[in-house]
ModelCIF file with pLDDT and N, C-alpha, C, O atoms, coordinates in Angstrom:
data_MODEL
#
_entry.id   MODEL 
#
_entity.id                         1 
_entity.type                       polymer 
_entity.pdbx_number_of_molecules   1 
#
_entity_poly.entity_id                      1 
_entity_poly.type                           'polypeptide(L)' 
_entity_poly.nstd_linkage                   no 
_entity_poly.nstd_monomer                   no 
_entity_poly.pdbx_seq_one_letter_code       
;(UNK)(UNK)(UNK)(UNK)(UNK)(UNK)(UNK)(UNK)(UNK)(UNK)(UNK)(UNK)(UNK)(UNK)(UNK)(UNK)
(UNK)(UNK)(UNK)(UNK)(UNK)(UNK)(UNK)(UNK)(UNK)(UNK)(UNK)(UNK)(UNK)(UNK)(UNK)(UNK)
(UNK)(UNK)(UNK)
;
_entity_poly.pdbx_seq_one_letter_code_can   XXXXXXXXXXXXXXXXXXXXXXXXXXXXXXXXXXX 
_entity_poly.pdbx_strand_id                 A 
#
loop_
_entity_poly_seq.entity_id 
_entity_poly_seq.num 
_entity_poly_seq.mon_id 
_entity_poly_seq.hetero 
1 1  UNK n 
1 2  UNK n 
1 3  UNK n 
1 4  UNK n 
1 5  UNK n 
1 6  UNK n 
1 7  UNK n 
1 8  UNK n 
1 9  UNK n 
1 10 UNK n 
1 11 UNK n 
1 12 UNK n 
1 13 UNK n 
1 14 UNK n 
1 15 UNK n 
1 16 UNK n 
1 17 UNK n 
1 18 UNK n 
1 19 UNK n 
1 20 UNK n 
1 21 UNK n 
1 22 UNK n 
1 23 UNK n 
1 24 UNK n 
1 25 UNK n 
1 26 UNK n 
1 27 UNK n 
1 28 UNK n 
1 29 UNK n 
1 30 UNK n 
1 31 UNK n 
1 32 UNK n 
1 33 UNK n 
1 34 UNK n 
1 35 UNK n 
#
_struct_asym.id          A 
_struct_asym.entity_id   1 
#
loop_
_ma_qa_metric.id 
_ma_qa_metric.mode 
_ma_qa_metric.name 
_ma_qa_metric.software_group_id 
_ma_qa_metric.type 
1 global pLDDT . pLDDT 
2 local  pLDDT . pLDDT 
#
_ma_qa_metric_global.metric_id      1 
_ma_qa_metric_global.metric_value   96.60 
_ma_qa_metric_global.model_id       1 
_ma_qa_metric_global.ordinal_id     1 
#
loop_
_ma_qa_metric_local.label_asym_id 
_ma_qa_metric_local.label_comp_id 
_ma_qa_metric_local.label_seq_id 
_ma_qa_metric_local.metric_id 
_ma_qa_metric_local.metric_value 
_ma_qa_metric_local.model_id 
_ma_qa_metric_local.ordinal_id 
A UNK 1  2 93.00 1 1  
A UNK 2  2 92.00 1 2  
A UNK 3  2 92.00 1 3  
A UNK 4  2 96.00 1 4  
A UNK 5  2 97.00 1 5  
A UNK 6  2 97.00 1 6  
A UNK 7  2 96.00 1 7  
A UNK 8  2 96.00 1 8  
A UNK 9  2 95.00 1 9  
A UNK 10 2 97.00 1 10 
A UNK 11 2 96.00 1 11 
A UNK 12 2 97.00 1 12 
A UNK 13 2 97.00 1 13 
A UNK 14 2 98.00 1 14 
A UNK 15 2 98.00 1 15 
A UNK 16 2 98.00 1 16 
A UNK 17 2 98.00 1 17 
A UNK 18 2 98.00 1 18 
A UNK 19 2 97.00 1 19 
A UNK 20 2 96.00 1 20 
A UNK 21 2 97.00 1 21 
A UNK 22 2 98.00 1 22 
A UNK 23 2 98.00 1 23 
A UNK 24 2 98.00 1 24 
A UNK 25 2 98.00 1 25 
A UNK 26 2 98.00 1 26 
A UNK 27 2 98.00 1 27 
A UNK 28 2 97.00 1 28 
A UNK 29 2 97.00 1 29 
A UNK 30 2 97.00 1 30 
A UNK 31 2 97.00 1 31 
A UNK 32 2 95.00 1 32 
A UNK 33 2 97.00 1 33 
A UNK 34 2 96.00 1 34 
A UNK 35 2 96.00 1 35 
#
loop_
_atom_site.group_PDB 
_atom_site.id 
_atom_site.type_symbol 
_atom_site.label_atom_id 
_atom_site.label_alt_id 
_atom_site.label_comp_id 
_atom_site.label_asym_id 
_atom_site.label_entity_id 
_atom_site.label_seq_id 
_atom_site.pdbx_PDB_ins_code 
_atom_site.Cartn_x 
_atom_site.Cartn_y 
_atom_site.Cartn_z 
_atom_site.occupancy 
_atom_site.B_iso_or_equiv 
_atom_site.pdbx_formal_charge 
_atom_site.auth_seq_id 
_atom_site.auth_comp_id 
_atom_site.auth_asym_id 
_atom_site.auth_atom_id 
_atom_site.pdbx_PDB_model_num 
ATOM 1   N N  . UNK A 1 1  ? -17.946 -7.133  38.920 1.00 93.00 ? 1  UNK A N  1 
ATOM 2   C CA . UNK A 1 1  ? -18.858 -7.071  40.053 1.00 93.00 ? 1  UNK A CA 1 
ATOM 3   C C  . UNK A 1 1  ? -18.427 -8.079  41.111 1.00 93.00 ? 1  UNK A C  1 
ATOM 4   O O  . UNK A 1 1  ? -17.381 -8.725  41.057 1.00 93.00 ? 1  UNK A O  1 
ATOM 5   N N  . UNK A 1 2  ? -19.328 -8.146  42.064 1.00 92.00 ? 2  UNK A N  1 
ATOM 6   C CA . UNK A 1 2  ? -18.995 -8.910  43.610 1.00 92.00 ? 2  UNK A CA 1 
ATOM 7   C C  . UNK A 1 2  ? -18.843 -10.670 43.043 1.00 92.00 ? 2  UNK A C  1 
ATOM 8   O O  . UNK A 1 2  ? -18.213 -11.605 43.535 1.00 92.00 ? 2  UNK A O  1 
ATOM 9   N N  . UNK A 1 3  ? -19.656 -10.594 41.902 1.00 92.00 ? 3  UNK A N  1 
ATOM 10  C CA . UNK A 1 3  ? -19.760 -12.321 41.384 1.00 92.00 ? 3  UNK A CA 1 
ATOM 11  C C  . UNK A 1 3  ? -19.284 -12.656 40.361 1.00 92.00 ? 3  UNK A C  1 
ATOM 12  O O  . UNK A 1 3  ? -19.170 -13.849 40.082 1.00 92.00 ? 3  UNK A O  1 
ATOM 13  N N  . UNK A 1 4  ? -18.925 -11.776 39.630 1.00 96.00 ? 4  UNK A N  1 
ATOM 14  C CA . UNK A 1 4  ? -18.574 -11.866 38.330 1.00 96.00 ? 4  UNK A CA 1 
ATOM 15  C C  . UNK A 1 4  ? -17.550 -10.984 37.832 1.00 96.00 ? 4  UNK A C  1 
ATOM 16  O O  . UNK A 1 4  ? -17.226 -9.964  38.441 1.00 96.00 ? 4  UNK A O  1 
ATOM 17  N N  . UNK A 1 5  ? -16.960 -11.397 36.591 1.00 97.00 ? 5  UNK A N  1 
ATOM 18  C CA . UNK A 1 5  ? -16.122 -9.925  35.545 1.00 97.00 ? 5  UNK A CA 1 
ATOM 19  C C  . UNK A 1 5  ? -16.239 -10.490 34.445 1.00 97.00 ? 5  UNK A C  1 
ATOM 20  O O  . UNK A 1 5  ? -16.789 -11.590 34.389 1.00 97.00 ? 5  UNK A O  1 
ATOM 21  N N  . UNK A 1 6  ? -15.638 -9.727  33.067 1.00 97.00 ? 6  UNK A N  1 
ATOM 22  C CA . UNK A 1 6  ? -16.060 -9.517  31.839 1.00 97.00 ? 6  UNK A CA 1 
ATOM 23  C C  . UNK A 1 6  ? -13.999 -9.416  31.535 1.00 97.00 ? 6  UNK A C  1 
ATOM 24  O O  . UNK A 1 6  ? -13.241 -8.660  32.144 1.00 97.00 ? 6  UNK A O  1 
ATOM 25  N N  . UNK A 1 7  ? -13.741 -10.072 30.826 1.00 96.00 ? 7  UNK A N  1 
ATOM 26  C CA . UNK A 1 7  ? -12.193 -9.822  30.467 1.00 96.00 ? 7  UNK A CA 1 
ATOM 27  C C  . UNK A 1 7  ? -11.936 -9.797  28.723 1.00 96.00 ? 7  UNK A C  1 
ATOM 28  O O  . UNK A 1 7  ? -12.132 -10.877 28.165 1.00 96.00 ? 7  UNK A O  1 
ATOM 29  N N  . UNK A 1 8  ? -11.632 -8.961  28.099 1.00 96.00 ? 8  UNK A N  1 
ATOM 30  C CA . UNK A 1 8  ? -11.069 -9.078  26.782 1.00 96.00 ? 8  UNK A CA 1 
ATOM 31  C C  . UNK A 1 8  ? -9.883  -9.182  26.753 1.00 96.00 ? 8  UNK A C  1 
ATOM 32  O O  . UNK A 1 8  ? -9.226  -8.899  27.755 1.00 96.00 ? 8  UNK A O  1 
ATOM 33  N N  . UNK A 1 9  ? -9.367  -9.558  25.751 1.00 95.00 ? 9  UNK A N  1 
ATOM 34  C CA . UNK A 1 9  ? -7.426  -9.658  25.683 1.00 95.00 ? 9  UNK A CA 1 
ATOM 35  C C  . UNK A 1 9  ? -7.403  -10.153 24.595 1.00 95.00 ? 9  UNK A C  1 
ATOM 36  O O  . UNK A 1 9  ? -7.736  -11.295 24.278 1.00 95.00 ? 9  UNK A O  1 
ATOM 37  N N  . UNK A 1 10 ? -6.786  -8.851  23.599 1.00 97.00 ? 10 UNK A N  1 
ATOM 38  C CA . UNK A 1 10 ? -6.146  -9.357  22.058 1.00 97.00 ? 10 UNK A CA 1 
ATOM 39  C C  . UNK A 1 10 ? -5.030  -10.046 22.487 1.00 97.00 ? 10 UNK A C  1 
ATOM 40  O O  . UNK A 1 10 ? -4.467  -9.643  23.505 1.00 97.00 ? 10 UNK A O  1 
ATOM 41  N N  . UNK A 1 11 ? -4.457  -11.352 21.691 1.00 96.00 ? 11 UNK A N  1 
ATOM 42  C CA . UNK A 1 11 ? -3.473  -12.079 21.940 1.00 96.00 ? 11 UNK A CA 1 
ATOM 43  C C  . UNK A 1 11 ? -2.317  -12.308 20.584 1.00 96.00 ? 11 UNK A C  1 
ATOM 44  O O  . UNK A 1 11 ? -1.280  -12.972 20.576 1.00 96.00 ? 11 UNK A O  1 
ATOM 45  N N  . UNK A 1 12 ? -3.064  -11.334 19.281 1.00 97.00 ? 12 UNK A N  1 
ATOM 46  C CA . UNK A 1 12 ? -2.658  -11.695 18.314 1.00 97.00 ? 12 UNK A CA 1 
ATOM 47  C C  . UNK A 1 12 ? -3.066  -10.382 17.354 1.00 97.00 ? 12 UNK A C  1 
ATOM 48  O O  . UNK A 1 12 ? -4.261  -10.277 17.079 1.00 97.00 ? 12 UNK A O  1 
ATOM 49  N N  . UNK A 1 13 ? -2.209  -9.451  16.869 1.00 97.00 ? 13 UNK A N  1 
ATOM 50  C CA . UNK A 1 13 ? -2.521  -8.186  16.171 1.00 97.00 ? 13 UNK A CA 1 
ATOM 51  C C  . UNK A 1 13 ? -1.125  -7.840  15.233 1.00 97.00 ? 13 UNK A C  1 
ATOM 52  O O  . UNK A 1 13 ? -0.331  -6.918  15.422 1.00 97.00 ? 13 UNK A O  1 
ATOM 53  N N  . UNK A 1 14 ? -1.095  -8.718  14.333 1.00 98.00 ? 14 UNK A N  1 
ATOM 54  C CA . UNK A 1 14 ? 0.399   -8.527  13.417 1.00 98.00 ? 14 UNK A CA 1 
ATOM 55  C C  . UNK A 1 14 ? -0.241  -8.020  12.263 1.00 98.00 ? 14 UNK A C  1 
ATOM 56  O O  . UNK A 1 14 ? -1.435  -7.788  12.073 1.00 98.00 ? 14 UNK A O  1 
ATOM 57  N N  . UNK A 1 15 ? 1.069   -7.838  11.274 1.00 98.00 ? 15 UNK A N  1 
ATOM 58  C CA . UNK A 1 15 ? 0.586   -7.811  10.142 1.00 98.00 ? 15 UNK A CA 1 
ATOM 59  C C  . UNK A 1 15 ? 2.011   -8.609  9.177  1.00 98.00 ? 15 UNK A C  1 
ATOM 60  O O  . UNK A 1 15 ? 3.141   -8.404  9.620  1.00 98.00 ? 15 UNK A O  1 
ATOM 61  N N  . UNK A 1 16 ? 1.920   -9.123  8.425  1.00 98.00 ? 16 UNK A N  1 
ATOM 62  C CA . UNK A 1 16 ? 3.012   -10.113 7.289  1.00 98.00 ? 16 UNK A CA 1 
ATOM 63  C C  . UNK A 1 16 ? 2.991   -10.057 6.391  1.00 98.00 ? 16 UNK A C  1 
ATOM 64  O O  . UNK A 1 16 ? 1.902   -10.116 5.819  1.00 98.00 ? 16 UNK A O  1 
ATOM 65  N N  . UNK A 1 17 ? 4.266   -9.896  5.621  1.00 98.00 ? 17 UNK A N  1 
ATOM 66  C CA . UNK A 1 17 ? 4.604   -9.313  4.499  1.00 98.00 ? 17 UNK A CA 1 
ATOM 67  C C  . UNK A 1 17 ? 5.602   -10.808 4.122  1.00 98.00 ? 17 UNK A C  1 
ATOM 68  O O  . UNK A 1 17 ? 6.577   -11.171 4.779  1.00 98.00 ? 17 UNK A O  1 
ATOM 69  N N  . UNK A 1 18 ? 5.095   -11.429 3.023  1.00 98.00 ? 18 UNK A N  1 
ATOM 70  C CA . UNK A 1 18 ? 6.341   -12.635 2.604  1.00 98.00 ? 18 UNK A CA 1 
ATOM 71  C C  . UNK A 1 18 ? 6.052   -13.077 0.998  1.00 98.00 ? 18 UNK A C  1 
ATOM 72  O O  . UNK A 1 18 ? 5.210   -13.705 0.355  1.00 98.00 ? 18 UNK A O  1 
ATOM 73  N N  . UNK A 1 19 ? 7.458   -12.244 0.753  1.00 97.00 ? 19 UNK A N  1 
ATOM 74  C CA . UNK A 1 19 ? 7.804   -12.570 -0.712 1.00 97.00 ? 19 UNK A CA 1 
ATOM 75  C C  . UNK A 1 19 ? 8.981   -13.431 -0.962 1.00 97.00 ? 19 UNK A C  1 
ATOM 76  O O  . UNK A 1 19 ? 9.787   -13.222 -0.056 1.00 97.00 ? 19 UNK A O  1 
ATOM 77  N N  . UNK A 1 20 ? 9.417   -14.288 -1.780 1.00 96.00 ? 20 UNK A N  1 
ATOM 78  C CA . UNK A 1 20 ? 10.290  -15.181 -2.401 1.00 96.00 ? 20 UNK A CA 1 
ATOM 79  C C  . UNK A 1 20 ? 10.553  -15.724 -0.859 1.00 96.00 ? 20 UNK A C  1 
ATOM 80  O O  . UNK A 1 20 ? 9.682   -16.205 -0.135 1.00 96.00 ? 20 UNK A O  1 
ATOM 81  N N  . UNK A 1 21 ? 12.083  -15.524 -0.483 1.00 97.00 ? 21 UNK A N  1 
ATOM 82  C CA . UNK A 1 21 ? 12.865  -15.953 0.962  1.00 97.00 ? 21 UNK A CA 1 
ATOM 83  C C  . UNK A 1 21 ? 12.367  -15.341 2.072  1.00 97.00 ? 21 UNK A C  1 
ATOM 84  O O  . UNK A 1 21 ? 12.578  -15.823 3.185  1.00 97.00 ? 21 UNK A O  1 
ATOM 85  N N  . UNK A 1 22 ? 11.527  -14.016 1.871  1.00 98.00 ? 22 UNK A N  1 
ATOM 86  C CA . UNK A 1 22 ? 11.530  -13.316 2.900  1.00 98.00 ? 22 UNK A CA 1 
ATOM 87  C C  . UNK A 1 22 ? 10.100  -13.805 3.535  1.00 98.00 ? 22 UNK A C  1 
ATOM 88  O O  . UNK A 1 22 ? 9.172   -14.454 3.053  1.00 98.00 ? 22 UNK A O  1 
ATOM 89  N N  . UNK A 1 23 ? 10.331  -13.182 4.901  1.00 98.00 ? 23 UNK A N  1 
ATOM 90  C CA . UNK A 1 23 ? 9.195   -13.080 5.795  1.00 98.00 ? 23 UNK A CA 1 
ATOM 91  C C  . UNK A 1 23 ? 9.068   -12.310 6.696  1.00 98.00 ? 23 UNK A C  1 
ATOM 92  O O  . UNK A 1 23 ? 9.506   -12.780 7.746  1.00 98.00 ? 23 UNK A O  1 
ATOM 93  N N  . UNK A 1 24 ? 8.551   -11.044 6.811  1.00 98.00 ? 24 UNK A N  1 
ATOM 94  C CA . UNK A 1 24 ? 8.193   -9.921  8.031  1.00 98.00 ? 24 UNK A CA 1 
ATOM 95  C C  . UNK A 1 24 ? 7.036   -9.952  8.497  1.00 98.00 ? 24 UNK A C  1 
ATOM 96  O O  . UNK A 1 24 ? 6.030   -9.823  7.801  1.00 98.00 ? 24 UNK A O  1 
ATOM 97  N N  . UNK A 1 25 ? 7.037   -10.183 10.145 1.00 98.00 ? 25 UNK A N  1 
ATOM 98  C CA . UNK A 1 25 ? 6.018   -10.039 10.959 1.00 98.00 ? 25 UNK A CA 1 
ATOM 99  C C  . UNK A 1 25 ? 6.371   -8.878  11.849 1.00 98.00 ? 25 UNK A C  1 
ATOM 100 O O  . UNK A 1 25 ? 7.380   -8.832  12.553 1.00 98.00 ? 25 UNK A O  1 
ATOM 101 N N  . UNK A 1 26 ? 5.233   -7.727  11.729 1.00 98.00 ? 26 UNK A N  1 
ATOM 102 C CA . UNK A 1 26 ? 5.174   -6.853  13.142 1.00 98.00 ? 26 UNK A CA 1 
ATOM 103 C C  . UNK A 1 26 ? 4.295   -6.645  13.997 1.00 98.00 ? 26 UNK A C  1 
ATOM 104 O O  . UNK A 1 26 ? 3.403   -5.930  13.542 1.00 98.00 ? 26 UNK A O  1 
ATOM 105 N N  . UNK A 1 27 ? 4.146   -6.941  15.013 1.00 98.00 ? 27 UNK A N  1 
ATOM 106 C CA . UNK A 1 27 ? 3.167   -6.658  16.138 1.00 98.00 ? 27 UNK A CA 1 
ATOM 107 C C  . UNK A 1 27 ? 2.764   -7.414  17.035 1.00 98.00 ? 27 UNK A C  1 
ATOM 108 O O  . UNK A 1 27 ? 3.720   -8.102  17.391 1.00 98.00 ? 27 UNK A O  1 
ATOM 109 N N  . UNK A 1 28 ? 1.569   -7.744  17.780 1.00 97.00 ? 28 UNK A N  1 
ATOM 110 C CA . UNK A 1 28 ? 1.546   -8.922  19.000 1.00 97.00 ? 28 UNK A CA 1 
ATOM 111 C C  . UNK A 1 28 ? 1.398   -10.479 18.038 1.00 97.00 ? 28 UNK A C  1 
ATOM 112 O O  . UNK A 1 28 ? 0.471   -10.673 17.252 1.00 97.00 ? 28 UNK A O  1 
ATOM 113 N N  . UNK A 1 29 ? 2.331   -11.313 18.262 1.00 97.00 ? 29 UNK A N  1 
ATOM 114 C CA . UNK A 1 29 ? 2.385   -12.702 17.507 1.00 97.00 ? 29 UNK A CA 1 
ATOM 115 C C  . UNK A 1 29 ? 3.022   -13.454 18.401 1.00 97.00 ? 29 UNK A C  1 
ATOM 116 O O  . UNK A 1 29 ? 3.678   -12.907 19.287 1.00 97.00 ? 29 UNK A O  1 
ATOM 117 N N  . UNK A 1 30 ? 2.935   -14.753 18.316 1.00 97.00 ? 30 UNK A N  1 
ATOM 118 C CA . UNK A 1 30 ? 3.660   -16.198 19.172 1.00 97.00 ? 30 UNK A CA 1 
ATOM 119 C C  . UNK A 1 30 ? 4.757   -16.153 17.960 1.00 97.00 ? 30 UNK A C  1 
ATOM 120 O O  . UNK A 1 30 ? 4.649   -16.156 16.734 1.00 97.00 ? 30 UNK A O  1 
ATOM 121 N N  . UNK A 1 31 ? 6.084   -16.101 19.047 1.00 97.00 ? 31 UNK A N  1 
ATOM 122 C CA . UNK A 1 31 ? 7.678   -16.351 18.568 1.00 97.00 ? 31 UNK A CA 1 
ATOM 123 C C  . UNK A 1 31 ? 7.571   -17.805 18.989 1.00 97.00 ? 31 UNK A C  1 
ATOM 124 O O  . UNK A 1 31 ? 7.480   -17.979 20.204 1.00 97.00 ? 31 UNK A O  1 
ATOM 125 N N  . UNK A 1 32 ? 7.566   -18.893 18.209 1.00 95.00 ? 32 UNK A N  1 
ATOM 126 C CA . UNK A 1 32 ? 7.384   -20.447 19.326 1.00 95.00 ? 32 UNK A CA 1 
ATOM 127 C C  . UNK A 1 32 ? 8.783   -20.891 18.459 1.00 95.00 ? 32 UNK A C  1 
ATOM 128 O O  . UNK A 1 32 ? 8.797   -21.243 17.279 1.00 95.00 ? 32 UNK A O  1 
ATOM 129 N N  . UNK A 1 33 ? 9.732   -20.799 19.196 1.00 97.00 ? 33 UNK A N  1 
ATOM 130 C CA . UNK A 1 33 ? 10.862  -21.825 19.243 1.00 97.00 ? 33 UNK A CA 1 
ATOM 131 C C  . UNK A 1 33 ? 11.569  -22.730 19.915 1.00 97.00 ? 33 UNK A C  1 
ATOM 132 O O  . UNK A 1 33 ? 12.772  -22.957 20.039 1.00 97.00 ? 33 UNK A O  1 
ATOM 133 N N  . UNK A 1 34 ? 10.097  -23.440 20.531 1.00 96.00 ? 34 UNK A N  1 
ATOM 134 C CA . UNK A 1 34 ? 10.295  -25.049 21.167 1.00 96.00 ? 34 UNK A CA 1 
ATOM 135 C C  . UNK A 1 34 ? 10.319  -25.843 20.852 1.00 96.00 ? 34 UNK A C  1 
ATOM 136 O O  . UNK A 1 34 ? 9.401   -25.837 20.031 1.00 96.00 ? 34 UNK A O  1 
ATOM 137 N N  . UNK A 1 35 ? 10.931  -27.174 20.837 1.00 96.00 ? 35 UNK A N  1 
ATOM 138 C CA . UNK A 1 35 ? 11.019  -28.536 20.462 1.00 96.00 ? 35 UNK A CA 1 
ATOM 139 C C  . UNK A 1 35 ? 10.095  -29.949 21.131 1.00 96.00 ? 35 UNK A C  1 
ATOM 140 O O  . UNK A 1 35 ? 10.293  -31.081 20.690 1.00 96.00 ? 35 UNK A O  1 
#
């Protein structure tokens, strides 16, 4: 409206699979490989 809004936003919708060494992620997730 003229004064206002309403905003949703998924930021995070994976799913993970981790056995022994492994680790699979698929879908919206943070890749963070900063120092």
């Amino acid at each position: 409206k003229q004064s206002f809004f309403l905003q949703s936003n998924i930021d995070r919708a994976y799913v993970e699979y981790a056995r022994g060494n492994w680790e699979l992620r698929v879908g919206r997730q943070r890749i963070n490989w900063g120092q």
